[in-house]
Protein backbone atom coordinates (compact mmCIF):
# COMPACT_ATOMS: atom_id res chain seq x y z
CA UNK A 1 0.00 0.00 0.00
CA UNK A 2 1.03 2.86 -1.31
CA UNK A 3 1.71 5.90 1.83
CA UNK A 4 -0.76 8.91 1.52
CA UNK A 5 1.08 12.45 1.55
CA UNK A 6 -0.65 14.64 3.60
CA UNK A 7 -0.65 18.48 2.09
CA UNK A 8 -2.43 21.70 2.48
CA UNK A 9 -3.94 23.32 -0.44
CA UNK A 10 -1.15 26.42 -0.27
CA UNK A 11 1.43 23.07 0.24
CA UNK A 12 0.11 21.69 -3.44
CA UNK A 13 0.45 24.27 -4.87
CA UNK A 14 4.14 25.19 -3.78
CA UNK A 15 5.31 21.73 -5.19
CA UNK A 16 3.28 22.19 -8.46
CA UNK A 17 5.18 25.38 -8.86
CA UNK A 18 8.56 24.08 -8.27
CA UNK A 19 7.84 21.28 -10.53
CA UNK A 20 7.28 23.43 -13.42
CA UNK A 21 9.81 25.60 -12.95
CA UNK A 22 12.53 22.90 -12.83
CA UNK A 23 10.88 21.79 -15.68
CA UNK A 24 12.13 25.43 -17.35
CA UNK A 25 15.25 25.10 -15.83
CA UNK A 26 15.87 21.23 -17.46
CA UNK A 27 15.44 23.09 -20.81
CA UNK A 28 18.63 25.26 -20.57
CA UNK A 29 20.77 22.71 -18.50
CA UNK A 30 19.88 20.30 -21.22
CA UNK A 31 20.95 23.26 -24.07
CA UNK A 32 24.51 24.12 -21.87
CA UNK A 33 24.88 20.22 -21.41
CA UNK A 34 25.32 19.84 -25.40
CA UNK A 35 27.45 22.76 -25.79
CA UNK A 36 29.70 21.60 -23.40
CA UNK A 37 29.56 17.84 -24.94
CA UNK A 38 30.61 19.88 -28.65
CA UNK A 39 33.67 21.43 -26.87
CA UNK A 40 35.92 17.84 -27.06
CA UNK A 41 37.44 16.12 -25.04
CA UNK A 42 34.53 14.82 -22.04
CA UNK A 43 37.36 12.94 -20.19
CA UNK A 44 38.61 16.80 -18.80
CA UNK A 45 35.99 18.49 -19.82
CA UNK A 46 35.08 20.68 -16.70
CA UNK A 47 32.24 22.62 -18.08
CA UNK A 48 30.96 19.24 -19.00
CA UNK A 49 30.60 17.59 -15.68
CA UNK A 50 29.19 20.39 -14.68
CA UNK A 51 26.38 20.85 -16.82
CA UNK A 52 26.03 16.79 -16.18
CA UNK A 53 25.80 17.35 -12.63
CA UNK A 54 23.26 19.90 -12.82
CA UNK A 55 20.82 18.03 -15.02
CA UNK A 56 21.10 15.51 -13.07
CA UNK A 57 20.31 17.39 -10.10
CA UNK A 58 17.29 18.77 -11.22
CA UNK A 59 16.07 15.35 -12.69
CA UNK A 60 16.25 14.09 -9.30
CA UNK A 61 14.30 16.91 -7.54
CA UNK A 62 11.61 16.37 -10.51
CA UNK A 63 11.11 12.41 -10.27
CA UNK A 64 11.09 13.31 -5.91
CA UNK A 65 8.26 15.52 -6.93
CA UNK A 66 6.06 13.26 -8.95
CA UNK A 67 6.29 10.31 -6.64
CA UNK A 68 5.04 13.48 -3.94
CA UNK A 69 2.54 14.64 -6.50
CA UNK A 70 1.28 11.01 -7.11
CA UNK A 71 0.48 10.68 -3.41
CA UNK A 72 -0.90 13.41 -2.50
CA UNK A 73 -4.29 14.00 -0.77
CA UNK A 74 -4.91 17.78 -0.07
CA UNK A 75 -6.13 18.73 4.01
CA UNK A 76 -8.67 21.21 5.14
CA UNK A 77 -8.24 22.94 8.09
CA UNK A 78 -10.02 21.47 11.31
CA UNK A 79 -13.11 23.37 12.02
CA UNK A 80 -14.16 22.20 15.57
CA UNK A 81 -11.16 24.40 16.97
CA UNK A 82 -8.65 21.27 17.59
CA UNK A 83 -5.36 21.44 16.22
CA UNK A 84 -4.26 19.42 13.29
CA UNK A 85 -2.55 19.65 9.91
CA UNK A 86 -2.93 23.00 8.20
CA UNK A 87 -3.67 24.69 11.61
CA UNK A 88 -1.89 28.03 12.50
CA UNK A 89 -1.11 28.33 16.39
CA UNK A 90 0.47 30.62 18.53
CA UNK A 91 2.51 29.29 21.52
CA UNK A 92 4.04 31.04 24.54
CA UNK A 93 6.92 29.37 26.71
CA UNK A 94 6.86 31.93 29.03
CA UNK A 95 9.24 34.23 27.63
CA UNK A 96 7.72 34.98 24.00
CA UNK A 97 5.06 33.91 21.27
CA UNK A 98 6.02 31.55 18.70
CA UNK A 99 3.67 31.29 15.64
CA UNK A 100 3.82 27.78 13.83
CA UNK A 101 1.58 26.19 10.99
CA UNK A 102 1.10 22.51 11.49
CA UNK A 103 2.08 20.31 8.33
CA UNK A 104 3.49 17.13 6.84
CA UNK A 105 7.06 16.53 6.41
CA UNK A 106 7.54 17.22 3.03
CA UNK A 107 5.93 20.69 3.49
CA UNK A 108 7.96 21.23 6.50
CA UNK A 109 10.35 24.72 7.28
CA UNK A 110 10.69 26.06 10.23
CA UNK A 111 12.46 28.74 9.10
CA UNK A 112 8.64 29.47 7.44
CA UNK A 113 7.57 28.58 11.16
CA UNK A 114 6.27 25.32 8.93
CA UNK A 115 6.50 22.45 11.46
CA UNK A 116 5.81 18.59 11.10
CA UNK A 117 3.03 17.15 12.72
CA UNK A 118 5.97 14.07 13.19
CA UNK A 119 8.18 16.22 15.25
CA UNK A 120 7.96 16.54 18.83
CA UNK A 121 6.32 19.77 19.07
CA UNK A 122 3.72 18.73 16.24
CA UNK A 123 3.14 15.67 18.10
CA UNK A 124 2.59 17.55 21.28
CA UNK A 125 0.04 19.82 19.87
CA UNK A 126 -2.20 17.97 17.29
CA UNK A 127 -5.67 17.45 18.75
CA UNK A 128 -5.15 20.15 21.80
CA UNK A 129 -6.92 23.49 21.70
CA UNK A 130 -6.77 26.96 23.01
CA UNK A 131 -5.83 27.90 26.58
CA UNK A 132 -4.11 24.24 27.11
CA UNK A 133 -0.71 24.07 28.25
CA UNK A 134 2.01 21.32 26.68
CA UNK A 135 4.81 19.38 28.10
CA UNK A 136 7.37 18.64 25.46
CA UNK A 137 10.97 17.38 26.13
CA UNK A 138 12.80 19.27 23.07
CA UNK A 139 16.96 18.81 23.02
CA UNK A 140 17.49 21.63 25.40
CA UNK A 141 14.88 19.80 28.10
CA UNK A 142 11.47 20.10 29.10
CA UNK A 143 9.51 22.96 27.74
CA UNK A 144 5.68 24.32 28.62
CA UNK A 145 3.90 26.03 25.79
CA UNK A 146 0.39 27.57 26.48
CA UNK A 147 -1.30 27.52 23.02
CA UNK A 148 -2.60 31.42 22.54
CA UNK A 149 -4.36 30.93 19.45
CA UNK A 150 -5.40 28.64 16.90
CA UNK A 151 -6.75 29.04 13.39
């Protein structure tokens, strides 16, 4: 059985829109790959390996995203005021607020404040709702976070 990749709609359409543009960028890697190949000699042929390695990169990013595309099942939000995937919450540790979306792993940044519903702090607060405190032991210790808002 085939695992189900959990996105949001705004998730979708991020991968969708990396997709094509790789597919844009294939087209000229594929154009500086055969000038390269006409220069001679591929044995020491720097601009060669080069363009090889690029294509190659971006062929690899593009087959990860169909087998993410081909899985997919897009999430609504939750509506009874639980948190779950797709969910926006704002968490205080005592000290200051910390706003996070809730998502799968392949949507994942938390430089985005993106955060997987697999990692500790997802786990912690899928299913909780406002006003509830949670206990999560994170790699500097235990941590409280009172969950401010969710939406």
């Amino acid at each position: 059985m085939i695992k189900k990749i959990l996105l949001t709609a705004e998730g979708l359409k991020e991968k969708e829109e990396e997709r094509a543009e790789l597919k844009t960028q294939r087209e000229s890697a594929v154009k500086e790959l055969v000038t390269a190949r006409n220069m001679g000699d591929l044995s020491e042929n720097g601009a060669y390996k080069a363009a090889r390695f690029r294509l190659s990169g971006i062929d690899r990013r593009i087959r990860y995203l169909d087998g993410v595309l081909r899985r997919v099942v897009v999430t609504e939000k939750r509506t009874d005021g639980r948190i779950g995937i797709g969910s926006s919450v704002v968490v205080n540790d005592g000290s200051k607020d910390l706003e996070l979306q809730i998502v799968d792993g392949h949507e994942s940044d938390f430089m985005r404040g993106k955060i997987s519903l697999y990692s500790p702090i997802g786990k912690a607060l899928m299913g909780r709702r406002m006003d509830e405190k949670v206990e999560i032991i994170t790699i500097k210790g235990k941590v409280i976070y009172c969950i401010n808002k969710v939406s």
